[in-house]
N, C-alpha and C. Protein backbone atom coordinates (compact mmCIF):
# COMPACT_ATOMS: atom_id res chain seq x y z
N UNK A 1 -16.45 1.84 -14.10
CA UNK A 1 -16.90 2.26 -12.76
C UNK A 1 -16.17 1.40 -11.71
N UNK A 2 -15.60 2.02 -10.57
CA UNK A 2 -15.15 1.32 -9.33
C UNK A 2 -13.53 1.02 -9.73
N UNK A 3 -12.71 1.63 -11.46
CA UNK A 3 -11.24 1.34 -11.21
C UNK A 3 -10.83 2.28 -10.64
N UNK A 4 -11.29 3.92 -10.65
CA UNK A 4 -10.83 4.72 -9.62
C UNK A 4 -10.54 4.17 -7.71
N UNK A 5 -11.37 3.97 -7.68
CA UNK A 5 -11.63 3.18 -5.84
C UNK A 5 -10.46 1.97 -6.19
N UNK A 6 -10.36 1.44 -6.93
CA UNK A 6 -9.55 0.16 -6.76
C UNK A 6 -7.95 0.76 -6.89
N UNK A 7 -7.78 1.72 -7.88
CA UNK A 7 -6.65 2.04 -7.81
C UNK A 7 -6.32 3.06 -6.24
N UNK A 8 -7.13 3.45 -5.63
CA UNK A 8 -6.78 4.32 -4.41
C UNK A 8 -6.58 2.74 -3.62
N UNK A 9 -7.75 2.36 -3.41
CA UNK A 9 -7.45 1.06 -2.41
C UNK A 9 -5.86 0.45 -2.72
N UNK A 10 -5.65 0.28 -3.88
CA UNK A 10 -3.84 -0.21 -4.13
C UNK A 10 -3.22 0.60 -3.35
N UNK A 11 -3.23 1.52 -3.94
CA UNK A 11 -2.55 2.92 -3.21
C UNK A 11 -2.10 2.99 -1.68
N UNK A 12 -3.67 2.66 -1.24
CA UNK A 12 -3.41 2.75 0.15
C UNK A 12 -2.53 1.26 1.42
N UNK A 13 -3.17 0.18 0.06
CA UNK A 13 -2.52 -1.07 0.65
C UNK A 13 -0.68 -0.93 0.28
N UNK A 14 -0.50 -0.20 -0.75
CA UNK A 14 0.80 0.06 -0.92
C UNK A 14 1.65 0.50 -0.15
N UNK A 15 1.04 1.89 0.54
CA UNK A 15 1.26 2.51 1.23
C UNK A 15 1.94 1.82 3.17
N UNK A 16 0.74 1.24 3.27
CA UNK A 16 0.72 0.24 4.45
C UNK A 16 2.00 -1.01 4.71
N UNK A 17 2.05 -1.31 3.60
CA UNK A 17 3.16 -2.02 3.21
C UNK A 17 4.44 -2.06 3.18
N UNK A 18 4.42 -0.62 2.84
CA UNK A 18 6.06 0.26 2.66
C UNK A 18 6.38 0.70 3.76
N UNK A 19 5.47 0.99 4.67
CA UNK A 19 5.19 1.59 5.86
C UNK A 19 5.58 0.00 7.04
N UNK A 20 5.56 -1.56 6.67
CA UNK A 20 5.50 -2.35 7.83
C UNK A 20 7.13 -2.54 7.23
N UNK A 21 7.36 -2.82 5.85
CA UNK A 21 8.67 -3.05 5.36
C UNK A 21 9.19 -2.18 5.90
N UNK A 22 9.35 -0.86 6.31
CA UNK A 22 10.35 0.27 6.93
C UNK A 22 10.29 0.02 8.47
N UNK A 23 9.33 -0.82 8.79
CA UNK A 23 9.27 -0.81 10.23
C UNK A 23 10.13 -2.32 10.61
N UNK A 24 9.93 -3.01 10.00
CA UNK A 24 10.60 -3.81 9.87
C UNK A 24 11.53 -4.38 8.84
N UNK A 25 12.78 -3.96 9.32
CA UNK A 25 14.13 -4.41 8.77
C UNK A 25 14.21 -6.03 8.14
N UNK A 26 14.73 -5.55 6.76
CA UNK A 26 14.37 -7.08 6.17
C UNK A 26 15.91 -7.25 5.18
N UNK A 27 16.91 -6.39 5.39
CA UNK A 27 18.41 -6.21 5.05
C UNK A 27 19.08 -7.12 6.12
């Protein structure tokens, strides 16, 4: 119980992430 929710929560922190790395240039 609760690895479904944990794997979306990854998901979404993943998401956020990929999303500040593209916003900010790190090449």
């Amino acid at each position: 119980i609760g690895g479904g929710s944990l794997r979306i929560y990854k998901r979404e922190v993943q998401e956020k992430v990929l999303q500040v790395i593209g916003i900010t240039p790190q090449q």
